[in-house]
C-alpha atoms as a PDB file:
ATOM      1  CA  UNK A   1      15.700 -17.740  -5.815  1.00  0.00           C
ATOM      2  CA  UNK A   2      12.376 -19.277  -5.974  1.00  0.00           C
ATOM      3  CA  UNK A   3      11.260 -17.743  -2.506  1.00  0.00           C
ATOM      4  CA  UNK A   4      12.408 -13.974  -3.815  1.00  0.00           C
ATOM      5  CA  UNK A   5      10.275 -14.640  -6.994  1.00  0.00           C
ATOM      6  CA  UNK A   6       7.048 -16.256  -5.692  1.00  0.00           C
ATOM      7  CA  UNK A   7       7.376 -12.816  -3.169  1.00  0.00           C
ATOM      8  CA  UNK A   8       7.599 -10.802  -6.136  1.00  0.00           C
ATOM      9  CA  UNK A   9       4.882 -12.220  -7.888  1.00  0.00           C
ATOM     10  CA  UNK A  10       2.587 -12.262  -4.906  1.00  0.00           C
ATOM     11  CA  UNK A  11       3.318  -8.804  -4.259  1.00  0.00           C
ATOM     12  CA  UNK A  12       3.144  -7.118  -7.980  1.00  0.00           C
ATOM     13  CA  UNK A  13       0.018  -9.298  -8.180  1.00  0.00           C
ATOM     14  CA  UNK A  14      -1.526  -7.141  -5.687  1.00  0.00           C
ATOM     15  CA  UNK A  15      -1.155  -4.277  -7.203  1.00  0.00           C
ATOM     16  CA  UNK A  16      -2.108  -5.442 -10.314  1.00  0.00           C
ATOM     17  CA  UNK A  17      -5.409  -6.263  -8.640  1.00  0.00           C
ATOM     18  CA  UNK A  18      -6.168  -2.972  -7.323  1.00  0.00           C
ATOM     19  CA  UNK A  19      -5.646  -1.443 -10.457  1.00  0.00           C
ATOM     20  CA  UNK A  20      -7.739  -3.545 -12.162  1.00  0.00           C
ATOM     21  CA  UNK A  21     -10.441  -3.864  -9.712  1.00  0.00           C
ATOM     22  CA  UNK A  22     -10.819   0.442 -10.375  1.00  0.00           C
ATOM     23  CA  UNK A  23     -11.244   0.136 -13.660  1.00  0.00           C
ATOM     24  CA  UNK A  24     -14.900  -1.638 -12.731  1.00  0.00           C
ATOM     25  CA  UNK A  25     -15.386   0.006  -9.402  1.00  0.00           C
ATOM     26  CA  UNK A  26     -13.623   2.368  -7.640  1.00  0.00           C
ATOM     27  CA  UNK A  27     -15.148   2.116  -4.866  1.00  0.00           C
ATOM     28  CA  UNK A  28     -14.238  -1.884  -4.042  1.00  0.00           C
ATOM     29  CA  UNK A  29     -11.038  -1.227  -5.343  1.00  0.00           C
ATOM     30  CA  UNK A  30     -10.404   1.731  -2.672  1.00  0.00           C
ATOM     31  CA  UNK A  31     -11.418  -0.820  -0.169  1.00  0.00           C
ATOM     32  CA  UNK A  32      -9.101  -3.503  -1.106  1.00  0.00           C
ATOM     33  CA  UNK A  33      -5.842  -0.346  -1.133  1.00  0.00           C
ATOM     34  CA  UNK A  34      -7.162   0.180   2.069  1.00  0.00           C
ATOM     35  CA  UNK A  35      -6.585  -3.212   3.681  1.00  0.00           C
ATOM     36  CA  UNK A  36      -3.403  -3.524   4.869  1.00  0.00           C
ATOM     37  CA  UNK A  37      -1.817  -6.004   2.665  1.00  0.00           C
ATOM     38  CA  UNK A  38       1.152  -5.294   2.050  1.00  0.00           C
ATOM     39  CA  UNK A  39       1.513  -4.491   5.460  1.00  0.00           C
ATOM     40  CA  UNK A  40       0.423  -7.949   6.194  1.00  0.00           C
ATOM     41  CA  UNK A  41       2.759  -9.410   3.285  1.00  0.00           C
ATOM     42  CA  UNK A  42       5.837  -7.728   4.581  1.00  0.00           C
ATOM     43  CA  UNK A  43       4.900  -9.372   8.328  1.00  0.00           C
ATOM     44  CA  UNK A  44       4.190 -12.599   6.467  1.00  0.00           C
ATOM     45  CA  UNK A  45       7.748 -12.867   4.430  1.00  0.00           C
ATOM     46  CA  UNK A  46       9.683 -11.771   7.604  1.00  0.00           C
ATOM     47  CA  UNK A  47       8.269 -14.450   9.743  1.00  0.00           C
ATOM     48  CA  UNK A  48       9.043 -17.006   7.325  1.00  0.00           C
ATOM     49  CA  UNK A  49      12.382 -15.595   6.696  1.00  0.00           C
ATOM     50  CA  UNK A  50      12.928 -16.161  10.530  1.00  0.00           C
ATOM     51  CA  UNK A  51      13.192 -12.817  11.787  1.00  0.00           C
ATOM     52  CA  UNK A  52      12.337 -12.310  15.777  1.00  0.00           C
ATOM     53  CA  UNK A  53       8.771 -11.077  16.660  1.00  0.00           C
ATOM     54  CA  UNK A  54      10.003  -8.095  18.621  1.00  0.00           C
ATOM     55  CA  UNK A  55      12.037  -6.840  15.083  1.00  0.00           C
ATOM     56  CA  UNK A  56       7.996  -7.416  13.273  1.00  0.00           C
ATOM     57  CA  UNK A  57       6.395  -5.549  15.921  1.00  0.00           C
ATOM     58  CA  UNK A  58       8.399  -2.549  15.901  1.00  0.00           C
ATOM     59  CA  UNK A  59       7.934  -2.627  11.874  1.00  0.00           C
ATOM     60  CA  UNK A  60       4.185  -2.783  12.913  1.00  0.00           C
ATOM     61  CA  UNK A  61       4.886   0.682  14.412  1.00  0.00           C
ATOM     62  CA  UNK A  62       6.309   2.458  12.729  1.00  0.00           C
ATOM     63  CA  UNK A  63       4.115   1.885  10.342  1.00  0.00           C
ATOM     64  CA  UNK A  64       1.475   3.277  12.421  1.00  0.00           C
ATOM     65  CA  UNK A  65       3.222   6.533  12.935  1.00  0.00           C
ATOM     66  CA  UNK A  66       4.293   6.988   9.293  1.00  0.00           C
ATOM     67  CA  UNK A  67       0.510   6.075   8.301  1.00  0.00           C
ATOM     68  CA  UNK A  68      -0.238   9.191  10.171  1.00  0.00           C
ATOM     69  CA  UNK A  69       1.309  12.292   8.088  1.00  0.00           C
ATOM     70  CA  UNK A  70       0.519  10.077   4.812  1.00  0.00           C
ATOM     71  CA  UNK A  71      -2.870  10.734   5.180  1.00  0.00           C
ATOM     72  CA  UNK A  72      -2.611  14.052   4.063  1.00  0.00           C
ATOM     73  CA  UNK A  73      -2.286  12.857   0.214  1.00  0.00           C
ATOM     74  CA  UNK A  74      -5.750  11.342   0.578  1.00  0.00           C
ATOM     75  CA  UNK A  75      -7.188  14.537   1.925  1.00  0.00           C
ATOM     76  CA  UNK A  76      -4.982  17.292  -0.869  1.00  0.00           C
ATOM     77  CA  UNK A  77      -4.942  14.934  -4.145  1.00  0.00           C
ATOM     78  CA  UNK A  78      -8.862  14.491  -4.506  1.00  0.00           C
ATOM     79  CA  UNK A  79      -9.306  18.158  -3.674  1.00  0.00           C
ATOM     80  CA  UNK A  80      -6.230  19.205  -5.958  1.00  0.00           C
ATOM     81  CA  UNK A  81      -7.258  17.319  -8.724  1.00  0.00           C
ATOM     82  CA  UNK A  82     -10.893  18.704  -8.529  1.00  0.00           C
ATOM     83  CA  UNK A  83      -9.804  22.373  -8.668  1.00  0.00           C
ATOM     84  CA  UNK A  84      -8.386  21.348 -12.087  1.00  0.00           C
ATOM     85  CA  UNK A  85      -5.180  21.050 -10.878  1.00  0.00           C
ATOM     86  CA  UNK A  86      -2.754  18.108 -13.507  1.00  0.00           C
ATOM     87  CA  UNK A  87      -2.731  14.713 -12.160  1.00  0.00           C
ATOM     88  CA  UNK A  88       1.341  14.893 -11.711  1.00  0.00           C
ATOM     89  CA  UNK A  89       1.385  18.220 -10.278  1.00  0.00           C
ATOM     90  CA  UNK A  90      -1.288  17.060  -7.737  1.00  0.00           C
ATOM     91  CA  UNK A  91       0.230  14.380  -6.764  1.00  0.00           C
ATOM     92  CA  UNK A  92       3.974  15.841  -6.782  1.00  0.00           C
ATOM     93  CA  UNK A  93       2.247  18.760  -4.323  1.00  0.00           C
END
């Protein structure tokens, strides 16, 4: 139980960071989303947990190819939300 938690923790602490690091600077805080943490964390807590190398690497890619087509949210919401489109509405589209 202690294990699950301190993942928890580690992990919501992350994204606590980032959103508090963008209320100073957007621009720091864009390049700590960028890193890929919780890529990293999820390769971290399945080595621990034991689980065989080959299993991590193919997690590593298909996180590559999924990276791929989610790109296109960083290209649409900045130029949705300029055009005056709502913040939900952006982001749903």
């Amino acid at each position: 139980m202690l294990y699950y938690t301190l993942k928890v923790l580690l992990s919501a602490l992350l994204i606590v960071a980032i959103t508090e690091i963008a209320k100073r600077s957007s621009g720091f805080a864009a390049l700590v989303a960028s890193l890929p943490l919780t890529s990293l964390l999820a390769f971290i807590w399945l080595h621990v947990e034991g689980i065989p190398a080959s299993e991590i690497a193919g997690l590593s890619s298909q996180i590559f190819w999924l990276v791929l087509p989610s790109l296109a949210l960083f290209v649409l919401l900045p130029l949705l939300l300029r055009q005056g489109l709502g913040f939900w509405l952006s982001l749903g589209l």
